[in-house]
Protein backbone atom coordinates (compact mmCIF):
# COMPACT_ATOMS: atom_id res chain seq x y z
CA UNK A 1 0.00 0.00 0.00
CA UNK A 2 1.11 3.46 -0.83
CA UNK A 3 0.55 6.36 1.83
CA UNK A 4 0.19 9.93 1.29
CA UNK A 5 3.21 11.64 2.59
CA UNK A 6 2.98 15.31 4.40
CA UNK A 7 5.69 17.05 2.35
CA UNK A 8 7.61 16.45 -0.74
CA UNK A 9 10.00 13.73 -0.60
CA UNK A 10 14.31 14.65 -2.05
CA UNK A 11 14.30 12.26 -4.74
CA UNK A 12 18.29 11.85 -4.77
CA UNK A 13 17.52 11.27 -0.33
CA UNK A 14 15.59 8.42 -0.92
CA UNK A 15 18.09 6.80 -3.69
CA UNK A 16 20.42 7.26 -0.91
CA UNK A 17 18.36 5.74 1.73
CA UNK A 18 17.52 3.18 -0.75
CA UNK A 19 21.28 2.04 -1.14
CA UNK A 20 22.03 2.14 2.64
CA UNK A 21 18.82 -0.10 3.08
CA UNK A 22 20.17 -2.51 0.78
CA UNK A 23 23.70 -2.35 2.18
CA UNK A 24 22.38 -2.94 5.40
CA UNK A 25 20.71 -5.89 4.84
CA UNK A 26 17.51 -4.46 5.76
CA UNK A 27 15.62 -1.39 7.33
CA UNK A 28 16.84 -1.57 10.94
CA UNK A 29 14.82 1.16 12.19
CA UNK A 30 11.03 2.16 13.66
CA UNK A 31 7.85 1.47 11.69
CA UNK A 32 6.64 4.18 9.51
CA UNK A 33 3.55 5.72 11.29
CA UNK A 34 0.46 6.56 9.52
CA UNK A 35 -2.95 7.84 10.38
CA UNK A 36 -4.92 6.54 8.05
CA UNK A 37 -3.83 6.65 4.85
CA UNK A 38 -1.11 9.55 5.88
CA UNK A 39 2.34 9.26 6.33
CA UNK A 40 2.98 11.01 9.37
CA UNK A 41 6.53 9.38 9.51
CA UNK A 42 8.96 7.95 6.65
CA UNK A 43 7.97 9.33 3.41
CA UNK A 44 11.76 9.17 2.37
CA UNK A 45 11.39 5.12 3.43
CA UNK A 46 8.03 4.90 1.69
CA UNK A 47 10.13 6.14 -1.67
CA UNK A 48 13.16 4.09 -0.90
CA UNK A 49 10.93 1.05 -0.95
CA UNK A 50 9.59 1.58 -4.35
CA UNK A 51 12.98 2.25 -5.70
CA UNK A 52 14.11 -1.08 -4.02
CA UNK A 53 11.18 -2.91 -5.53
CA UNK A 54 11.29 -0.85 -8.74
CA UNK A 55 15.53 -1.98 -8.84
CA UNK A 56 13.93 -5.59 -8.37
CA UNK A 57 12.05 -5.51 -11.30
CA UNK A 58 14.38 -4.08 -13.68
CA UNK A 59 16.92 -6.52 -12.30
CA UNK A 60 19.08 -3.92 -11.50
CA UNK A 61 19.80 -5.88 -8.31
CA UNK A 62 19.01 -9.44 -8.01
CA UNK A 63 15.84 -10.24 -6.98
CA UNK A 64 16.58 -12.75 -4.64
CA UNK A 65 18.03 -9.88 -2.22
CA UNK A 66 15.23 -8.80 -1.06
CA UNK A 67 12.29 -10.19 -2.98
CA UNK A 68 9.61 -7.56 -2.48
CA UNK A 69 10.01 -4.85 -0.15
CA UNK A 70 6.71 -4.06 2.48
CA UNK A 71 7.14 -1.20 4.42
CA UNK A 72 6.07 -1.73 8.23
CA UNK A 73 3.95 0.17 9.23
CA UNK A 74 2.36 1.26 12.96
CA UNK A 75 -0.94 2.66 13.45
CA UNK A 76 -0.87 6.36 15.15
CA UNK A 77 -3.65 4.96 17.70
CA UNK A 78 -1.80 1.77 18.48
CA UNK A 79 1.58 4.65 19.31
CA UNK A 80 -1.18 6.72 21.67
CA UNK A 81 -1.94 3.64 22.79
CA UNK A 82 1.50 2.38 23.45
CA UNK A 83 2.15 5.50 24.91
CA UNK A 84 -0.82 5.02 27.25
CA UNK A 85 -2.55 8.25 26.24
CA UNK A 86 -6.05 8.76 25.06
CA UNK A 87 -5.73 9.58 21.80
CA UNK A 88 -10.02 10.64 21.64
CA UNK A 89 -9.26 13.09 24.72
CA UNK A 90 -5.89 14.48 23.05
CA UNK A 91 -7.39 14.83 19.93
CA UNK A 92 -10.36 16.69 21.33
CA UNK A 93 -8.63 18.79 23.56
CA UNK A 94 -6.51 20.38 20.26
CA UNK A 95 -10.09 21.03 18.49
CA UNK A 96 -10.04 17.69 16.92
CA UNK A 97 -7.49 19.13 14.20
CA UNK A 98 -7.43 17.18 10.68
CA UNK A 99 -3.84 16.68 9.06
CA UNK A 100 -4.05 19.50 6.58
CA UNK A 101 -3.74 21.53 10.14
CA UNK A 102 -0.71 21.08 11.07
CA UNK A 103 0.05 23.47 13.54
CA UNK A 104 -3.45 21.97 15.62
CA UNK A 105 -2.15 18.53 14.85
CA UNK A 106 1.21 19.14 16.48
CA UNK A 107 0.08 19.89 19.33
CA UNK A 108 -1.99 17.24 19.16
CA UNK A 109 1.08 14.91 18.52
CA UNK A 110 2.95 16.91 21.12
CA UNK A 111 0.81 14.93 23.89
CA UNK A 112 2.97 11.45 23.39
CA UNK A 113 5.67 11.86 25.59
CA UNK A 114 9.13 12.69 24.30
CA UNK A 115 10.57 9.45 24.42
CA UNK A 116 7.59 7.92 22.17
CA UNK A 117 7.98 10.74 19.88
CA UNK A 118 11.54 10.08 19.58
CA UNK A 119 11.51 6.77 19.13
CA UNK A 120 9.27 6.59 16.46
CA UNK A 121 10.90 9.71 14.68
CA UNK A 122 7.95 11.95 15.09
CA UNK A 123 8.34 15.67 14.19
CA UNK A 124 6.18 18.33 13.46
């Protein structure tokens, strides 16, 4: 499945994230988080994924590698959830901002604690 990211994503970043992926072995990192169909985290993975699977099918790098890529993905409710927020409550208390308002849905992402936030890579 294919996500909509927030922002633009550097074409020659995810090339290069693309070719340390495959280098490593491997993403070795957090799940991508998404609220729906919204990338809230990882559009540069999302993009390095298609290039790996793209590089699969032109045999530009052997198939057997890798076979085809999936990007793992988390749930923002299952992150409130690890988190052991409300996400309802938090969401209501920011005036139940949609994604397209960002500033509102900062804030509202500014009520998992630091170290979720952090380890999960979210910014806003």
């Amino acid at each position: 499945m294919s996500y909509t990211p927030l922002h633009e994503t550097d074409p020659d970043k995810a090339a290069d994230l693309a070719r340390k992926i495959i280098k490593g072995g491997g993403w070795n990192g957090p799940p991508v988080v998404v609220a729906d169909d919204y990338l809230i985290t990882g559009n540069h993975r999302q993009a390095a994924v298609a290039l790996i699977n793209q590089w699969a099918e032109d045999e530009i790098i052997p198939l057997d590698w890798f076979g085809h890529v999936e990007l793992e993905v988390i749930q923002l409710a299952e992150v409130y959830d690890e988190a052991g927020v409300d996400m309802d409550e938090a969401h209501t208390r920011h005036d139940c901002p949609t994604i397209s308002d960002w500033g509102n849905f900062g804030l509202f992402l500014e009520e998992l604690p630091e170290t979720i936030r952090e380890k999960y890579g979210i910014q806003y």
